[in-house]
PDB file of N, CA and C in Angstrom:
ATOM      1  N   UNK A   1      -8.661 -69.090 -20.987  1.00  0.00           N
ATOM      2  CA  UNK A   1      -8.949 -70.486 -20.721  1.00  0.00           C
ATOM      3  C   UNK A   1      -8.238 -70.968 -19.451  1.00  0.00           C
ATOM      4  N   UNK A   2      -7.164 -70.678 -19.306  1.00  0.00           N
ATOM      5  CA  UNK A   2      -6.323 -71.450 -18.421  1.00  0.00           C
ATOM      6  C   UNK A   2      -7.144 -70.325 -16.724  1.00  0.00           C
ATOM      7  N   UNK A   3      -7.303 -69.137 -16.911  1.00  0.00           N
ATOM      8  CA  UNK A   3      -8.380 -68.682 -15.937  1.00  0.00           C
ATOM      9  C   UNK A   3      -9.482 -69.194 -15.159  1.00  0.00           C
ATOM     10  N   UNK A   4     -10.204 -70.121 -15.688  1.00  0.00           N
ATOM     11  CA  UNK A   4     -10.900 -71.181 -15.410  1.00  0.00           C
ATOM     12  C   UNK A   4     -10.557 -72.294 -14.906  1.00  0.00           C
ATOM     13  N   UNK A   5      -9.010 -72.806 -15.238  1.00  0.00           N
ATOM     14  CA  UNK A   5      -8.555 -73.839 -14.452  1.00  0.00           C
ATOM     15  C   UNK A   5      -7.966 -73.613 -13.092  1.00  0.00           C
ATOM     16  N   UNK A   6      -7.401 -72.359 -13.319  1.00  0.00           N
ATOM     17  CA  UNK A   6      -7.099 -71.830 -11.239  1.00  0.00           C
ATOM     18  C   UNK A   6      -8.225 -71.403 -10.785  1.00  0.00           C
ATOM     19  N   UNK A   7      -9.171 -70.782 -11.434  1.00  0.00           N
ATOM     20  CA  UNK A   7     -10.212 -70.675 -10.221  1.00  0.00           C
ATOM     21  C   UNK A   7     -10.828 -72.017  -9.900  1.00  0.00           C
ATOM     22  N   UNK A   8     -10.817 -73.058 -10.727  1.00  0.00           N
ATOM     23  CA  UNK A   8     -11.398 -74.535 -10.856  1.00  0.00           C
ATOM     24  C   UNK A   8     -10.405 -75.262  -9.047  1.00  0.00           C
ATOM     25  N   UNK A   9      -9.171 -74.772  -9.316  1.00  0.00           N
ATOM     26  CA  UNK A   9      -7.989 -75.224  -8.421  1.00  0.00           C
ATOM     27  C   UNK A   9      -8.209 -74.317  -7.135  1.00  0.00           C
ATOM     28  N   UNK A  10      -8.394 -73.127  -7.534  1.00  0.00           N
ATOM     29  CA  UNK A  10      -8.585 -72.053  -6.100  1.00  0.00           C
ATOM     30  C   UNK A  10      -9.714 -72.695  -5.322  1.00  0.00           C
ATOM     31  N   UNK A  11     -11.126 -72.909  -6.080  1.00  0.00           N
ATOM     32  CA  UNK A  11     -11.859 -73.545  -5.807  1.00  0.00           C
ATOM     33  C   UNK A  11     -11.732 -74.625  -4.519  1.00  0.00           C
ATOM     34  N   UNK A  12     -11.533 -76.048  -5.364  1.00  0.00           N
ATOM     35  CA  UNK A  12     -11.194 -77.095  -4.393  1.00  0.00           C
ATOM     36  C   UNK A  12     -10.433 -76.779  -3.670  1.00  0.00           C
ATOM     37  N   UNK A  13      -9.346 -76.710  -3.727  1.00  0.00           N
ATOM     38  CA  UNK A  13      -8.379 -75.972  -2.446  1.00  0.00           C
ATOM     39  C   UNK A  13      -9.289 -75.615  -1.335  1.00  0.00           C
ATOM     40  N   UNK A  14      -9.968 -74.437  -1.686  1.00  0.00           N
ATOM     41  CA  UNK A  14     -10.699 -74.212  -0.618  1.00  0.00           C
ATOM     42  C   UNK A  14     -11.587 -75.052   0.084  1.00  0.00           C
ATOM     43  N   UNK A  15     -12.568 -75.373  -1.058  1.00  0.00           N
ATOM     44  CA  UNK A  15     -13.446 -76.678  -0.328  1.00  0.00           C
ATOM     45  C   UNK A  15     -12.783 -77.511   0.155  1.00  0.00           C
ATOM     46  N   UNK A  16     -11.523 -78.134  -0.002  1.00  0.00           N
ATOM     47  CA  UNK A  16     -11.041 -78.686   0.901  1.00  0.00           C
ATOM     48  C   UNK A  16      -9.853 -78.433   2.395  1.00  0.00           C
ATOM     49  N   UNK A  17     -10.142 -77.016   2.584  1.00  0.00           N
ATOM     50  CA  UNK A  17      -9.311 -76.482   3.506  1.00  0.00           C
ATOM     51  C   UNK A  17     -10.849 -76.173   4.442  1.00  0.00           C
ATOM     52  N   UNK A  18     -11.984 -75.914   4.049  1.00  0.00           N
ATOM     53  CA  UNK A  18     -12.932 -76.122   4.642  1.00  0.00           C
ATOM     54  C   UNK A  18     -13.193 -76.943   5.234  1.00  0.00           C
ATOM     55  N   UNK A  19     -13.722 -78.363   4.199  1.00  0.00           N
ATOM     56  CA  UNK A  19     -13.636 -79.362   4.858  1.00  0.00           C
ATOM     57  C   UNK A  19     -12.643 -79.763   6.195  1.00  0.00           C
ATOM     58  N   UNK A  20     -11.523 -79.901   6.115  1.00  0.00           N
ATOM     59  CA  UNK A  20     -10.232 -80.024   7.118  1.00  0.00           C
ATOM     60  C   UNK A  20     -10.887 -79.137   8.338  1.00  0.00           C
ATOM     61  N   UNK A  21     -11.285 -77.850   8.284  1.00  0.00           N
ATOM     62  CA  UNK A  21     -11.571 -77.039   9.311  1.00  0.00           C
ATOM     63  C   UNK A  21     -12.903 -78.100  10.001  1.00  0.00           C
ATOM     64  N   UNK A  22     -13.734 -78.214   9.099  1.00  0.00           N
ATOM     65  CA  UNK A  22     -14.747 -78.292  10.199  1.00  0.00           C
ATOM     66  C   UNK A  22     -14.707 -79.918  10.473  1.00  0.00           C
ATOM     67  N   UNK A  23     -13.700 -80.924  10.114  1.00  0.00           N
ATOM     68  CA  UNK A  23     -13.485 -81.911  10.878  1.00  0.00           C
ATOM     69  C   UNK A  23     -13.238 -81.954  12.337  1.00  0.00           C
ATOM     70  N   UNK A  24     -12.045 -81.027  11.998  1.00  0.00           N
ATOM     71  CA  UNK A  24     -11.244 -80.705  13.148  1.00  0.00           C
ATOM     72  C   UNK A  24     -12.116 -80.392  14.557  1.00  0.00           C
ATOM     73  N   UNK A  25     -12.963 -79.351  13.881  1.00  0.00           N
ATOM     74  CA  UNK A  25     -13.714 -79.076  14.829  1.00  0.00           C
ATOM     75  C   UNK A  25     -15.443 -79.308  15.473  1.00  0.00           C
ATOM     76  N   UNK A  26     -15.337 -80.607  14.651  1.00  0.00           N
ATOM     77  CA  UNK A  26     -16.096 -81.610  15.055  1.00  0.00           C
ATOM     78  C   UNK A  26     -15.727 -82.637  15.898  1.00  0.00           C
ATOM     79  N   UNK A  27     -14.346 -83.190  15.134  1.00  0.00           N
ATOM     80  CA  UNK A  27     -13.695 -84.228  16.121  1.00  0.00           C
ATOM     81  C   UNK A  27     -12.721 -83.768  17.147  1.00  0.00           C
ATOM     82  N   UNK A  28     -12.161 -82.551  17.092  1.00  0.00           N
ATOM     83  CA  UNK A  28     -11.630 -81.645  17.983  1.00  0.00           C
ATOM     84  C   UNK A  28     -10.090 -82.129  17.613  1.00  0.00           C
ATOM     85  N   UNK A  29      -8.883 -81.686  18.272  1.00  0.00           N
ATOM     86  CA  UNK A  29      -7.715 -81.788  18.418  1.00  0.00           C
ATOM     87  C   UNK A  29      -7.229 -83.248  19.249  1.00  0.00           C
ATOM     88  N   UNK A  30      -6.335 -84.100  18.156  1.00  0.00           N
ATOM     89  CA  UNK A  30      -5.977 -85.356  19.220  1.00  0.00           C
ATOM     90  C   UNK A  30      -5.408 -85.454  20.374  1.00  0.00           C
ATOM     91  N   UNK A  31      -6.493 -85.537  21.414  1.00  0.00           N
ATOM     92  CA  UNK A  31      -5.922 -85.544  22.990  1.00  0.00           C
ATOM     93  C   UNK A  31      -6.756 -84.111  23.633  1.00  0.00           C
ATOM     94  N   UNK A  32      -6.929 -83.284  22.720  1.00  0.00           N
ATOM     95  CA  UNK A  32      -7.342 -82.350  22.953  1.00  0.00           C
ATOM     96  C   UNK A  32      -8.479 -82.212  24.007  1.00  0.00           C
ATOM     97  N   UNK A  33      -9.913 -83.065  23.719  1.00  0.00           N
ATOM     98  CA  UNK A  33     -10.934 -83.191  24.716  1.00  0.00           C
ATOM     99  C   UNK A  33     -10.892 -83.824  25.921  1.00  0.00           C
ATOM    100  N   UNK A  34      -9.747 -84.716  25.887  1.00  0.00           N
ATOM    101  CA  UNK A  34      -9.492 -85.718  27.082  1.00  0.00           C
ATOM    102  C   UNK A  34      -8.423 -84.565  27.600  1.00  0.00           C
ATOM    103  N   UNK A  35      -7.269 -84.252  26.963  1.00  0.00           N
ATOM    104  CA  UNK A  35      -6.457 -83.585  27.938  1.00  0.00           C
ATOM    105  C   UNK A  35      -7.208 -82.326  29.066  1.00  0.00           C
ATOM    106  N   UNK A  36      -8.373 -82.033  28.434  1.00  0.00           N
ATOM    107  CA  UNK A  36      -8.963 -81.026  29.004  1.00  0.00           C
ATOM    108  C   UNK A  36      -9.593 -81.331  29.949  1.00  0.00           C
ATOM    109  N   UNK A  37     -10.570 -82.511  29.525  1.00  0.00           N
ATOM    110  CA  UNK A  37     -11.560 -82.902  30.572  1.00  0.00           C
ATOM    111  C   UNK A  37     -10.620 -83.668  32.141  1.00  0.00           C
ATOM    112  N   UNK A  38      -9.032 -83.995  31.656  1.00  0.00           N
ATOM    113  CA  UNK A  38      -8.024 -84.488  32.747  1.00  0.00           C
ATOM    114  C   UNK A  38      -7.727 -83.207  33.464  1.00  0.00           C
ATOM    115  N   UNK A  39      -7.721 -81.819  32.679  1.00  0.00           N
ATOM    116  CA  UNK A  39      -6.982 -80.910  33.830  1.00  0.00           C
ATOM    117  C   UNK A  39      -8.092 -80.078  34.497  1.00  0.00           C
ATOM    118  N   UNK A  40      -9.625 -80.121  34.000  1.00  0.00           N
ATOM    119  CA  UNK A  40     -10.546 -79.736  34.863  1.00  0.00           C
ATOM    120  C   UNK A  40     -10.870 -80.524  36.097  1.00  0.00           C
ATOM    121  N   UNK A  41     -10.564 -82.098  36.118  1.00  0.00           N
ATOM    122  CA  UNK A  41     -10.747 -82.759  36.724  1.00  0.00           C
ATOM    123  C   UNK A  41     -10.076 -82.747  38.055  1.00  0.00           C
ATOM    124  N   UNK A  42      -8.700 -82.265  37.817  1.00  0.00           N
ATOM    125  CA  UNK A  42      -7.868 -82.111  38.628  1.00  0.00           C
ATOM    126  C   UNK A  42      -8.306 -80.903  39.824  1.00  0.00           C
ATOM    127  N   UNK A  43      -9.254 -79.965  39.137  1.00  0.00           N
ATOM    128  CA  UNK A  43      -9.722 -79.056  39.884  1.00  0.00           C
ATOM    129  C   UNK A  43     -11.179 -79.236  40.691  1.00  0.00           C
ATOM    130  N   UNK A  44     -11.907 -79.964  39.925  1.00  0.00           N
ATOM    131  CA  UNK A  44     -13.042 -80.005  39.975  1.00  0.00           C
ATOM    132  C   UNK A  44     -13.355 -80.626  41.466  1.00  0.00           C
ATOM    133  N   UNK A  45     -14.338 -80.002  42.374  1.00  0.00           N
ATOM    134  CA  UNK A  45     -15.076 -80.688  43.662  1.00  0.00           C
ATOM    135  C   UNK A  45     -15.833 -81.681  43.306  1.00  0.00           C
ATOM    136  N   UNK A  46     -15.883 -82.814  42.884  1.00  0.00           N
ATOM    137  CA  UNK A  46     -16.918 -84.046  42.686  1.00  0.00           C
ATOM    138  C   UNK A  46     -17.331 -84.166  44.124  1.00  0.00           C
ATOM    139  N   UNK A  47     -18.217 -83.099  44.867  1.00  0.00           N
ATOM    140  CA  UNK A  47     -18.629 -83.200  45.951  1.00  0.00           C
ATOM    141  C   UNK A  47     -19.790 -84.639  45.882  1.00  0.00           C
ATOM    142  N   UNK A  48     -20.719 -85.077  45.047  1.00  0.00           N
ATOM    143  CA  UNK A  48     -21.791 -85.801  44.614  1.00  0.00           C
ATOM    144  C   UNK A  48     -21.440 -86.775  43.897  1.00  0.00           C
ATOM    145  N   UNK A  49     -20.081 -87.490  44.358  1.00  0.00           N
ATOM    146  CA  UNK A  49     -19.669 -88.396  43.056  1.00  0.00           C
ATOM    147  C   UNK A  49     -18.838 -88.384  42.202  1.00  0.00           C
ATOM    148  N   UNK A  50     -18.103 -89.358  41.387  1.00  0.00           N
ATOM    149  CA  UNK A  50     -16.991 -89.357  40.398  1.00  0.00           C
ATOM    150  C   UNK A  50     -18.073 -88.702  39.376  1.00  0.00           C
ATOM    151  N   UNK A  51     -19.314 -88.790  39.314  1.00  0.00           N
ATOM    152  CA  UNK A  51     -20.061 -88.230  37.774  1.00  0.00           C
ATOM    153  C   UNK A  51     -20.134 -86.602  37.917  1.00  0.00           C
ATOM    154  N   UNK A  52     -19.268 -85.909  36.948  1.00  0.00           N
ATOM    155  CA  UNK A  52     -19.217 -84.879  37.136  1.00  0.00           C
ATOM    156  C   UNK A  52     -20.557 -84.128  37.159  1.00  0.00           C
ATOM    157  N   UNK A  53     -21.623 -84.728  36.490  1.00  0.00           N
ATOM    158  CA  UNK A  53     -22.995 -83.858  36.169  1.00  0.00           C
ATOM    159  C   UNK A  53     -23.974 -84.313  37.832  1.00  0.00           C
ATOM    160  N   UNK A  54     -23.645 -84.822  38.194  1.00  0.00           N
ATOM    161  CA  UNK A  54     -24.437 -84.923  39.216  1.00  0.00           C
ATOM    162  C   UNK A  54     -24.471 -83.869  40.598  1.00  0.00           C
ATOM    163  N   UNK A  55     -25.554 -83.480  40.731  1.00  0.00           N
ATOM    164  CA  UNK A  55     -26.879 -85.120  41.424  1.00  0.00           C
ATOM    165  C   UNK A  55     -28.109 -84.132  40.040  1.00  0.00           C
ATOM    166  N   UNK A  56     -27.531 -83.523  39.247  1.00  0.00           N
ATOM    167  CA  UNK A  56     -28.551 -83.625  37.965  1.00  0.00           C
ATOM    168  C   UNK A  56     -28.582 -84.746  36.578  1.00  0.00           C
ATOM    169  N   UNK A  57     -29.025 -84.394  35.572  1.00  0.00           N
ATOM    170  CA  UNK A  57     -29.538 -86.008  34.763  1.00  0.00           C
ATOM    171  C   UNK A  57     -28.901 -85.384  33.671  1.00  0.00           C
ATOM    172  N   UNK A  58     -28.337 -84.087  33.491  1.00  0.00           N
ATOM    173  CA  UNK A  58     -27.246 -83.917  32.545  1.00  0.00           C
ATOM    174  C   UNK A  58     -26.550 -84.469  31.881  1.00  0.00           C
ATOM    175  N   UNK A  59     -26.476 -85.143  31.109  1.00  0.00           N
ATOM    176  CA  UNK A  59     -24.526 -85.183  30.607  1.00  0.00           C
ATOM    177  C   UNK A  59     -24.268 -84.615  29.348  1.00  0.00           C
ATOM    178  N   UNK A  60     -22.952 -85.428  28.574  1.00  0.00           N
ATOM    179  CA  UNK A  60     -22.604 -85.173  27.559  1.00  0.00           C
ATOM    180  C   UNK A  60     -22.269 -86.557  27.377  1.00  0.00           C
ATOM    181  N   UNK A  61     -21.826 -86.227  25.004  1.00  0.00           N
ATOM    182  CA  UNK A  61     -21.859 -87.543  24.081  1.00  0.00           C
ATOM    183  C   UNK A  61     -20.636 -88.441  25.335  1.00  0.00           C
ATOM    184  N   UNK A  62     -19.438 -87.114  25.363  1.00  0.00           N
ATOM    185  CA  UNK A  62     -18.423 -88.314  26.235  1.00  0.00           C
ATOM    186  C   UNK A  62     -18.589 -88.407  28.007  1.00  0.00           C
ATOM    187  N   UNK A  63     -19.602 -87.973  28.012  1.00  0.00           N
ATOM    188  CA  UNK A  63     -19.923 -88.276  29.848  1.00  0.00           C
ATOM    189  C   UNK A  63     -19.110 -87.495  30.781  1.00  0.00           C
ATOM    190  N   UNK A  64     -18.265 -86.638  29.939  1.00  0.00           N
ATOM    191  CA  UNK A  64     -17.282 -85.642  30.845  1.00  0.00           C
ATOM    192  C   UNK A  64     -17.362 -84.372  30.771  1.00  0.00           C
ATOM    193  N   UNK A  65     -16.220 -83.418  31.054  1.00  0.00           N
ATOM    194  CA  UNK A  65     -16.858 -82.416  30.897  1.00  0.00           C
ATOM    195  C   UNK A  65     -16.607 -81.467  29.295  1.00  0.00           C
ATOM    196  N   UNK A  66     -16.657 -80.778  28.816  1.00  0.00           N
ATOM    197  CA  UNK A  66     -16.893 -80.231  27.546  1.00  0.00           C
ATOM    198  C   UNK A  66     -16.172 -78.780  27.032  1.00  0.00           C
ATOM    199  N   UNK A  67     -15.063 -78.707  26.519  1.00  0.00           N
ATOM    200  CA  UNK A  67     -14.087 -77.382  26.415  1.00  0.00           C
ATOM    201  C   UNK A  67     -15.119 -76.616  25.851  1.00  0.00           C
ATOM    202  N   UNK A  68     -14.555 -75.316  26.645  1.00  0.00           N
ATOM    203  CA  UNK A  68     -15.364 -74.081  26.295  1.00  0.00           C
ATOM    204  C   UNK A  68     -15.312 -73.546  25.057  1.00  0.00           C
TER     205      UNK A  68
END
């Protein structure tokens, strides 16, 4: 009986160490997408403009650029 209650516990545990994972890596690491898109920037030739996607009609959700 009590066999059923840790796998019941192993269980959620997991589903929720899952969950946690794919937040994370949905919403990414705090600072994480900005710190990145700040130190590509630093490199980057904006020969065509502060808009990094240009002179094409490209972008992205945050208009910058996007960790690999």
């Amino acid at each position: 009986m009590w066999h059923r209650s840790i796998g019941k516990l192993v269980a959620l545990m997991l589903f929720l160490l899952a969950t946690a994972l794919s937040l994370n890596v949905v919403t990414g690491n705090p600072g994480g997408e900005s710190s990145y898109a700040e130190e590509v920037s630093r490199n980057y030739d904006f020969k065509f403009g502060p808009n990094p996607f240009a002179p094409g009609n490209a972008t992205s959700v945050t208009g910058t650029f996007i960790p690999g």
